[in-house]
PDB file of N, CA and C in Angstrom:
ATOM      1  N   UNK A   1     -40.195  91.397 164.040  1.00  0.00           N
ATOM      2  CA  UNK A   1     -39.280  90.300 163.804  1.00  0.00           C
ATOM      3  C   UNK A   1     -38.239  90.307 164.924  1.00  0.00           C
ATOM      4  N   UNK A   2     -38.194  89.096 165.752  1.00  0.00           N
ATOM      5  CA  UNK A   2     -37.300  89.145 166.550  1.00  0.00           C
ATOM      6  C   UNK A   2     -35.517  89.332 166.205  1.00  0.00           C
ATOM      7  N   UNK A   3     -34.603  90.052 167.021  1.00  0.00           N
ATOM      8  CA  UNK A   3     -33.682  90.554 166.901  1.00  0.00           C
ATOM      9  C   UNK A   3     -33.226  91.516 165.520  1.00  0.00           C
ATOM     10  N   UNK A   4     -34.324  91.932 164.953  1.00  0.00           N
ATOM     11  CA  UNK A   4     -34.318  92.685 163.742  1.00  0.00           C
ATOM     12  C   UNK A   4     -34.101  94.009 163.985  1.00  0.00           C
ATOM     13  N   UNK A   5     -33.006  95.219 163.652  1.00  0.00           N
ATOM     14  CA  UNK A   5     -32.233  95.779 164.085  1.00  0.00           C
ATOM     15  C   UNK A   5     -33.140  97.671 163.093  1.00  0.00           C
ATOM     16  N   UNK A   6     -33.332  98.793 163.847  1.00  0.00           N
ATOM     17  CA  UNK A   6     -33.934  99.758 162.830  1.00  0.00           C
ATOM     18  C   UNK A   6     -33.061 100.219 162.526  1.00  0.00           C
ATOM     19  N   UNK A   7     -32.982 101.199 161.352  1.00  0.00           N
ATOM     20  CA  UNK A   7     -31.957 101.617 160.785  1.00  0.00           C
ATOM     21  C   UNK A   7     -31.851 103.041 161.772  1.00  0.00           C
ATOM     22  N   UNK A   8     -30.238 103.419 161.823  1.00  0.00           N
ATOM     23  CA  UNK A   8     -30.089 104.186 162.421  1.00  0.00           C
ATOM     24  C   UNK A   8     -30.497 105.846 161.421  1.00  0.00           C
ATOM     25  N   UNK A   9     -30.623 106.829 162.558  1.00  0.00           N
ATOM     26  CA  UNK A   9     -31.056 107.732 162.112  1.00  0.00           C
ATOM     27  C   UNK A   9     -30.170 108.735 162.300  1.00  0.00           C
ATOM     28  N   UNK A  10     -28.783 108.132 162.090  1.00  0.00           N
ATOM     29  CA  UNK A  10     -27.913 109.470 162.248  1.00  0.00           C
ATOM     30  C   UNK A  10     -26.697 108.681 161.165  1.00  0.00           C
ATOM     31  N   UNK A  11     -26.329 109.605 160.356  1.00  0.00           N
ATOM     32  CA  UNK A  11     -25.799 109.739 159.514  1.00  0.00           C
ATOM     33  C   UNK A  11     -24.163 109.228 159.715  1.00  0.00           C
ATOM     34  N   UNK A  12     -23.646 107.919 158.790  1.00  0.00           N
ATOM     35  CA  UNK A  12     -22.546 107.338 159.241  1.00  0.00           C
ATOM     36  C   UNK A  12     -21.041 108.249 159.359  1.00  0.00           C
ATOM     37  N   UNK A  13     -20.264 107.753 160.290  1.00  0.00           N
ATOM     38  CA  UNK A  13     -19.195 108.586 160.571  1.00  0.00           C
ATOM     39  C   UNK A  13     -18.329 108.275 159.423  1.00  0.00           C
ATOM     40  N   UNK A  14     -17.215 108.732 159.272  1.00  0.00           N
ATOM     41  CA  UNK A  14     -15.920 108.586 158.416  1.00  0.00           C
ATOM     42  C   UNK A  14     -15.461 107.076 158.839  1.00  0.00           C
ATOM     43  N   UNK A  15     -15.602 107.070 160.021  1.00  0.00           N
ATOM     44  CA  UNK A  15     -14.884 106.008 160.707  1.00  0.00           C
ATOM     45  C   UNK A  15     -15.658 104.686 160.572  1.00  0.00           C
ATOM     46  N   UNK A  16     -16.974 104.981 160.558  1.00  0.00           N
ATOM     47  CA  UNK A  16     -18.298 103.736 160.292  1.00  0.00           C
ATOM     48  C   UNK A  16     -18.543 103.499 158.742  1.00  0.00           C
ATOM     49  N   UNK A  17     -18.273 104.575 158.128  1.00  0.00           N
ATOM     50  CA  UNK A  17     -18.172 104.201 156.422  1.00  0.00           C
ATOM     51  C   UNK A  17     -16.480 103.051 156.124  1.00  0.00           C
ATOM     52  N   UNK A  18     -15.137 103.715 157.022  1.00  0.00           N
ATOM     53  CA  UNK A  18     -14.175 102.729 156.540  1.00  0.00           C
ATOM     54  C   UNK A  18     -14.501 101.650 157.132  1.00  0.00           C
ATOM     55  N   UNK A  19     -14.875 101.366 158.447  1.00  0.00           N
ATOM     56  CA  UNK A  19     -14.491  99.736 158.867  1.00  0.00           C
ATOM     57  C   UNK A  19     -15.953  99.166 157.969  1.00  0.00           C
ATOM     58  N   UNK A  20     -16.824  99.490 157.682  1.00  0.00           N
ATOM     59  CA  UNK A  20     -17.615  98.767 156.828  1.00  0.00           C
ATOM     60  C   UNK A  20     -17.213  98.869 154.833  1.00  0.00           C
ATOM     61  N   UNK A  21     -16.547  99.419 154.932  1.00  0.00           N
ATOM     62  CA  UNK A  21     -15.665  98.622 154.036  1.00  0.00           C
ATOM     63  C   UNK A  21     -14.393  97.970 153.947  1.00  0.00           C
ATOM     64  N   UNK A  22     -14.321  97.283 155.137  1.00  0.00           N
ATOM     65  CA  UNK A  22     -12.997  96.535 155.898  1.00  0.00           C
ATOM     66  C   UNK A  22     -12.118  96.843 156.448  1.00  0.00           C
ATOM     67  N   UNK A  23     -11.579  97.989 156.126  1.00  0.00           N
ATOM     68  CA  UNK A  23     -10.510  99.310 157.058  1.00  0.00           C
ATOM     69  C   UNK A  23     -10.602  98.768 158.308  1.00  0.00           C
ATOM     70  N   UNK A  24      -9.712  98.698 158.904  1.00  0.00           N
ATOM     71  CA  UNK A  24      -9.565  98.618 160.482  1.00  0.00           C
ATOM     72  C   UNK A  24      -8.726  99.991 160.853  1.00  0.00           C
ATOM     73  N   UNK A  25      -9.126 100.658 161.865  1.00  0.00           N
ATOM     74  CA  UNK A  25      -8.027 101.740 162.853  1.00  0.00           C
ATOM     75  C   UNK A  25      -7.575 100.786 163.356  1.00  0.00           C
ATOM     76  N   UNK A  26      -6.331 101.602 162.925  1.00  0.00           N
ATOM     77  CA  UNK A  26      -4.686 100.717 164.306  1.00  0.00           C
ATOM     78  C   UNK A  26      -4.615 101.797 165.192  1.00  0.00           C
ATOM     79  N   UNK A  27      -4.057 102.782 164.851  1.00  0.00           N
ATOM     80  CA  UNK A  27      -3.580 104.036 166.075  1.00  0.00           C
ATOM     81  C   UNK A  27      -4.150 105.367 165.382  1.00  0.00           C
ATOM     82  N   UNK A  28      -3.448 106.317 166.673  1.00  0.00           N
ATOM     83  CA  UNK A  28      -3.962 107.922 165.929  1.00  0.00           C
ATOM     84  C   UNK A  28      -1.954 108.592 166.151  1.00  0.00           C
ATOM     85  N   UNK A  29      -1.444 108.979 165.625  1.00  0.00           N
ATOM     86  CA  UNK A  29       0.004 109.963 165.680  1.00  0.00           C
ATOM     87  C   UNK A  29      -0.121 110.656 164.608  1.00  0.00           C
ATOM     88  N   UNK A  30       1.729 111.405 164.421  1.00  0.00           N
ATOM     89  CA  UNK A  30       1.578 112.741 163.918  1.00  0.00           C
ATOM     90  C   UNK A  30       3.168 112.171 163.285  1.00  0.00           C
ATOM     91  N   UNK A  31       3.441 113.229 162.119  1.00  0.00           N
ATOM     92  CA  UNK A  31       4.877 113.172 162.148  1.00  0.00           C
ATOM     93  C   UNK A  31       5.536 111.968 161.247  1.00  0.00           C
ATOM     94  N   UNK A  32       6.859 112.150 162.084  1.00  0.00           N
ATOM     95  CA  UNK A  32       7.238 111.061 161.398  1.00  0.00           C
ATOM     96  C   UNK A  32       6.649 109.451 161.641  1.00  0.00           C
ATOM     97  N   UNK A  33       6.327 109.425 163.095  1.00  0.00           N
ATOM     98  CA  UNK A  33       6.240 108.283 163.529  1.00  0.00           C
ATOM     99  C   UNK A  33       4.774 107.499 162.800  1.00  0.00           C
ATOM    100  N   UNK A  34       3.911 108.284 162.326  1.00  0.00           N
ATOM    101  CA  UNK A  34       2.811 107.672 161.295  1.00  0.00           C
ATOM    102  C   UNK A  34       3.029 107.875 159.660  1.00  0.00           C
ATOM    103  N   UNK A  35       4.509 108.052 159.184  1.00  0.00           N
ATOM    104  CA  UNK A  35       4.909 108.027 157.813  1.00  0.00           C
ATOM    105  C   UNK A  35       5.519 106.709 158.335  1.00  0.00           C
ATOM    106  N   UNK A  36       6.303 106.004 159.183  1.00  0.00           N
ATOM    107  CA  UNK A  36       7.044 105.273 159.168  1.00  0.00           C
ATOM    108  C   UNK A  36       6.053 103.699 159.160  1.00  0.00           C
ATOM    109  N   UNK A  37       5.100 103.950 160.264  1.00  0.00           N
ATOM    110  CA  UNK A  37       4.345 102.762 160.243  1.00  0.00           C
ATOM    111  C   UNK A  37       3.781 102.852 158.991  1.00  0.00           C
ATOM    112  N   UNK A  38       3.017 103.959 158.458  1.00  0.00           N
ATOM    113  CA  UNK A  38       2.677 103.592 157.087  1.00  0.00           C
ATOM    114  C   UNK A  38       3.137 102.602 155.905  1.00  0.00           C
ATOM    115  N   UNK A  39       4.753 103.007 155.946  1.00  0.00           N
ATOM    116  CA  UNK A  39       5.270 102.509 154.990  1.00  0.00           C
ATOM    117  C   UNK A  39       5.274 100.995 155.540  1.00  0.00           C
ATOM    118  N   UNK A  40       6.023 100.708 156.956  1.00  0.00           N
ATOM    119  CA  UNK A  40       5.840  99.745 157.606  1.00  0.00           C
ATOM    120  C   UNK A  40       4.486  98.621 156.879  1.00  0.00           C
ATOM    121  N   UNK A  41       3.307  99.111 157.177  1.00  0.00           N
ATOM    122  CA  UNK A  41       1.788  97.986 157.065  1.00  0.00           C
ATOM    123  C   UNK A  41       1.638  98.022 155.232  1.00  0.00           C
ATOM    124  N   UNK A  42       2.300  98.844 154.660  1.00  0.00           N
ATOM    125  CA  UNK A  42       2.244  98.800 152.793  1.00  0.00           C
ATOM    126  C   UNK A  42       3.555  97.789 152.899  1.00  0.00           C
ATOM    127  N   UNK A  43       4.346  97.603 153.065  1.00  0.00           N
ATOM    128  CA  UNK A  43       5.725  96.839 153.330  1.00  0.00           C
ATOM    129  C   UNK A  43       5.250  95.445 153.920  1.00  0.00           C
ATOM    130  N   UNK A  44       4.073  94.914 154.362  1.00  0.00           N
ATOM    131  CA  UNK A  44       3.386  93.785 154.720  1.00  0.00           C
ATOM    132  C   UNK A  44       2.816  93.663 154.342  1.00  0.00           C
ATOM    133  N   UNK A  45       2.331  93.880 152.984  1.00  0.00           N
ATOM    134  CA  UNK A  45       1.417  94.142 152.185  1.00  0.00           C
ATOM    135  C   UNK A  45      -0.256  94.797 152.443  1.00  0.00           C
ATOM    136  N   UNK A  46      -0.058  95.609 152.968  1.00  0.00           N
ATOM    137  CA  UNK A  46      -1.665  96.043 153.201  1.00  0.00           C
ATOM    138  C   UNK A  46      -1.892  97.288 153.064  1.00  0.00           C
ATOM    139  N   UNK A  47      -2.936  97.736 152.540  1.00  0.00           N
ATOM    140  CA  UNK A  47      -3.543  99.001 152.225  1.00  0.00           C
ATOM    141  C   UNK A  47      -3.415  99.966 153.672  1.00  0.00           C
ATOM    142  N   UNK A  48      -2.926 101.099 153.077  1.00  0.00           N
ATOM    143  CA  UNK A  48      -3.080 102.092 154.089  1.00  0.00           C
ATOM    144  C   UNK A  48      -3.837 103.411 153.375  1.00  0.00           C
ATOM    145  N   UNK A  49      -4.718 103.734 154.778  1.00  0.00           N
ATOM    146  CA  UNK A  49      -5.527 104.936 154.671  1.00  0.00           C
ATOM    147  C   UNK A  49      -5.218 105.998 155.981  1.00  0.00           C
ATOM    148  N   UNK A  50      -4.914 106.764 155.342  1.00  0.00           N
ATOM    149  CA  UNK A  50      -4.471 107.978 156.634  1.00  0.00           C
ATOM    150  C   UNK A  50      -5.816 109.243 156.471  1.00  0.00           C
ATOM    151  N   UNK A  51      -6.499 108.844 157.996  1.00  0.00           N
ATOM    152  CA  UNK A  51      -7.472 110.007 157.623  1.00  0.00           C
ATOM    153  C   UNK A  51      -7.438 111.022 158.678  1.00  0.00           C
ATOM    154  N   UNK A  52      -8.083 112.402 158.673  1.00  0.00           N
ATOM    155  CA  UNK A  52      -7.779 113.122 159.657  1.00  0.00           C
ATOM    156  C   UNK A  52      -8.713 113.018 161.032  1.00  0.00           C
ATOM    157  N   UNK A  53      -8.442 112.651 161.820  1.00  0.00           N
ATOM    158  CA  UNK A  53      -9.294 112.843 163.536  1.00  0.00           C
ATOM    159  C   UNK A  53     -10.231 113.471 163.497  1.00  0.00           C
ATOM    160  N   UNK A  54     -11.305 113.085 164.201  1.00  0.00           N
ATOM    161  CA  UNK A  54     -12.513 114.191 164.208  1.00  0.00           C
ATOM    162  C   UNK A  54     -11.988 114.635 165.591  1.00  0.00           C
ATOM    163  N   UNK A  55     -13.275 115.655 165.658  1.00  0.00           N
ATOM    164  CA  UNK A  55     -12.970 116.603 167.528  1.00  0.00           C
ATOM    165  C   UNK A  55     -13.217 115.540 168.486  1.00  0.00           C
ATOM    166  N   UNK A  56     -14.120 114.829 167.910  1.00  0.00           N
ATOM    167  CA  UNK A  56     -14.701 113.693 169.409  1.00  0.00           C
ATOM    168  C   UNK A  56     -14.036 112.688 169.137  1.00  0.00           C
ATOM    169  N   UNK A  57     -12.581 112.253 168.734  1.00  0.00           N
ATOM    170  CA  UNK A  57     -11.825 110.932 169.242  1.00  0.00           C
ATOM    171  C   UNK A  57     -10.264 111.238 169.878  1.00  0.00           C
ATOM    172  N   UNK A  58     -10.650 113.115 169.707  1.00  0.00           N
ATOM    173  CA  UNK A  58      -9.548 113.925 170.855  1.00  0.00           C
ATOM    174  C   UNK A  58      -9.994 113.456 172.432  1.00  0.00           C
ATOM    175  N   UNK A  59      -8.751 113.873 173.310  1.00  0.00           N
ATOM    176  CA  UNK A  59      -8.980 113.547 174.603  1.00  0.00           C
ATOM    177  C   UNK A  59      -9.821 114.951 174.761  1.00  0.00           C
ATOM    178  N   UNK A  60     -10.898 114.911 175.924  1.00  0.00           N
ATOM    179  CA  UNK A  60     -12.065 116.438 176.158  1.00  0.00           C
ATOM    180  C   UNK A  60     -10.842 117.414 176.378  1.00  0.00           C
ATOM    181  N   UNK A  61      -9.077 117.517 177.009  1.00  0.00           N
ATOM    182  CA  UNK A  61      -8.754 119.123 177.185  1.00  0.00           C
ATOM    183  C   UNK A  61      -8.259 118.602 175.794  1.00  0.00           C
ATOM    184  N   UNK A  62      -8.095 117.991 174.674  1.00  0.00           N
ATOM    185  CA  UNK A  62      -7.804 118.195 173.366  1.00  0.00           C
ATOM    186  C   UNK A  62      -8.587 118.844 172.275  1.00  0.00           C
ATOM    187  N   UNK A  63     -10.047 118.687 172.447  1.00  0.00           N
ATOM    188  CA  UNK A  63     -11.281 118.524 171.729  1.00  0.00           C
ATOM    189  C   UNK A  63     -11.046 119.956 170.825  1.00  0.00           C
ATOM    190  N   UNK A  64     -10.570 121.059 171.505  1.00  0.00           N
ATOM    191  CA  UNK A  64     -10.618 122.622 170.542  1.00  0.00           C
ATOM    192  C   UNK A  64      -9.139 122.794 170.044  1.00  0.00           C
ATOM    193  N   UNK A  65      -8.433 121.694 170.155  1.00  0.00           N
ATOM    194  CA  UNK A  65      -7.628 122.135 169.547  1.00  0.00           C
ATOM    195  C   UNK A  65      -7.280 121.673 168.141  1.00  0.00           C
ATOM    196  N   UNK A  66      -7.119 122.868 167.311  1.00  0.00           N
ATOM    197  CA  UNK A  66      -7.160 123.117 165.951  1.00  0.00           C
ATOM    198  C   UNK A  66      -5.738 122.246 165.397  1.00  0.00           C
ATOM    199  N   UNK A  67      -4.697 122.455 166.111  1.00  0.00           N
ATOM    200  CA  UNK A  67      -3.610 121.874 166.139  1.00  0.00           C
ATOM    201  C   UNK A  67      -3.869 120.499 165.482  1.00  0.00           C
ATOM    202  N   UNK A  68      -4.073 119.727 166.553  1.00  0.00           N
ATOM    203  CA  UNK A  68      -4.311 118.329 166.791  1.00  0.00           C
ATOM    204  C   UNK A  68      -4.719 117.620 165.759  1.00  0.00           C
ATOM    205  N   UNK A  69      -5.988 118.590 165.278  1.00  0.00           N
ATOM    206  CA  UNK A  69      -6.898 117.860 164.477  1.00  0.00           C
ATOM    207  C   UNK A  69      -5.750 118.256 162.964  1.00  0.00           C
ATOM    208  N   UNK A  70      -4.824 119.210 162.697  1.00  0.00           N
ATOM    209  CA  UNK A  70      -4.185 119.650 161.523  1.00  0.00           C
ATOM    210  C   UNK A  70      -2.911 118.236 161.488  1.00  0.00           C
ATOM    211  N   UNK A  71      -2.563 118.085 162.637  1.00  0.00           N
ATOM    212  CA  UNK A  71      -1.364 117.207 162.561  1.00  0.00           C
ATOM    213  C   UNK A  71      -1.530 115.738 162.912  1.00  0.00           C
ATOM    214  N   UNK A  72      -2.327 115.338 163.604  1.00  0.00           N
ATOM    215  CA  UNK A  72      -2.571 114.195 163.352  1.00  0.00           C
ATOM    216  C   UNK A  72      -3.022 113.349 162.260  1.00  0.00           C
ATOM    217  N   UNK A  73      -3.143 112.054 162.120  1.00  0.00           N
ATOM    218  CA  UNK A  73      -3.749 110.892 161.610  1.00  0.00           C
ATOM    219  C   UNK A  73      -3.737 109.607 161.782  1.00  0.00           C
ATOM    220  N   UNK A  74      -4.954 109.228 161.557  1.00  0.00           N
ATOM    221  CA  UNK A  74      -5.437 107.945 162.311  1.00  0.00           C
ATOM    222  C   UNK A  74      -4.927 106.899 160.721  1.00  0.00           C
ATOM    223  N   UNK A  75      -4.567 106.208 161.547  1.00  0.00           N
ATOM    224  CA  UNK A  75      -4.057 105.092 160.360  1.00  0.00           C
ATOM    225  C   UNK A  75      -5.013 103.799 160.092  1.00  0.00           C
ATOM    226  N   UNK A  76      -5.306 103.174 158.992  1.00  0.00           N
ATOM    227  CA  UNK A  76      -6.499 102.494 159.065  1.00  0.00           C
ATOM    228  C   UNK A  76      -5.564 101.808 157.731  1.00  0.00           C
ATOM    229  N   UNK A  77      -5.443 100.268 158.133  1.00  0.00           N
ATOM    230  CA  UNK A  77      -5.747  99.217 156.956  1.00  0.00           C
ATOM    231  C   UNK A  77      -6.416  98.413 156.733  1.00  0.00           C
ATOM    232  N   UNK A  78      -6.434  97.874 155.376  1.00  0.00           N
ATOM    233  CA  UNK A  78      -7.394  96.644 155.110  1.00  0.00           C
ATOM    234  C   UNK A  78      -5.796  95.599 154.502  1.00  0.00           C
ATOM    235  N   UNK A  79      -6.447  94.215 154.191  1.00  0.00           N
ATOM    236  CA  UNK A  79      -5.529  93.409 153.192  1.00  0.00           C
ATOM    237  C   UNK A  79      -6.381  93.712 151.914  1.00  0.00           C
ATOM    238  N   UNK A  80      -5.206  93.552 150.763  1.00  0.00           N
ATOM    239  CA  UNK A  80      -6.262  94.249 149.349  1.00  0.00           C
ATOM    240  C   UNK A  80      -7.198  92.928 149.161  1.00  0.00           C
ATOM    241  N   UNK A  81      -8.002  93.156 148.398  1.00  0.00           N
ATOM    242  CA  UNK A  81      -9.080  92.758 147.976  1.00  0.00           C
ATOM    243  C   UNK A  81      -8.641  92.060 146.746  1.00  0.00           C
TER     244      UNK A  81
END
């Protein structure tokens, strides 16, 4: 069947399970500055999901660090449903 697509054979990311259920990533921070936007995009009414970074959306001299991946989060909304 033309342009008919196979199913992939690798198992969906964290990141490919939220935006297919509408989630969009906005940014990745740490701290205060991703409590503030949080409240910020719930304060405009929209769902917020704070999830933690995988190793591969670190920069490569970031990738081992344990740190990074403990203190960060990637911020992801949808509008509710």
């Amino acid at each position: 069947m033309p342009g008919a697509r196979l199913p992939s054979t690798e198992p969906p990311t964290e990141a490919a399970a939220l935006a297919a259920a509408g989630w969009e990533r906005r940014f990745m921070a740490a701290g205060s500055r991703i409590e503030e936007s949080a409240a910020l995009y719930r304060a405009l009414g929209y769902e917020v999901w704070l999830a933690r970074p995988s190793a591969a959306e670190l920069r490569e001299e970031c990738g081992d660090c344990r740190m990074a991946l403990e203190l960060f989060r990637v911020l992801y909304t949808r509008r509710p449903t």
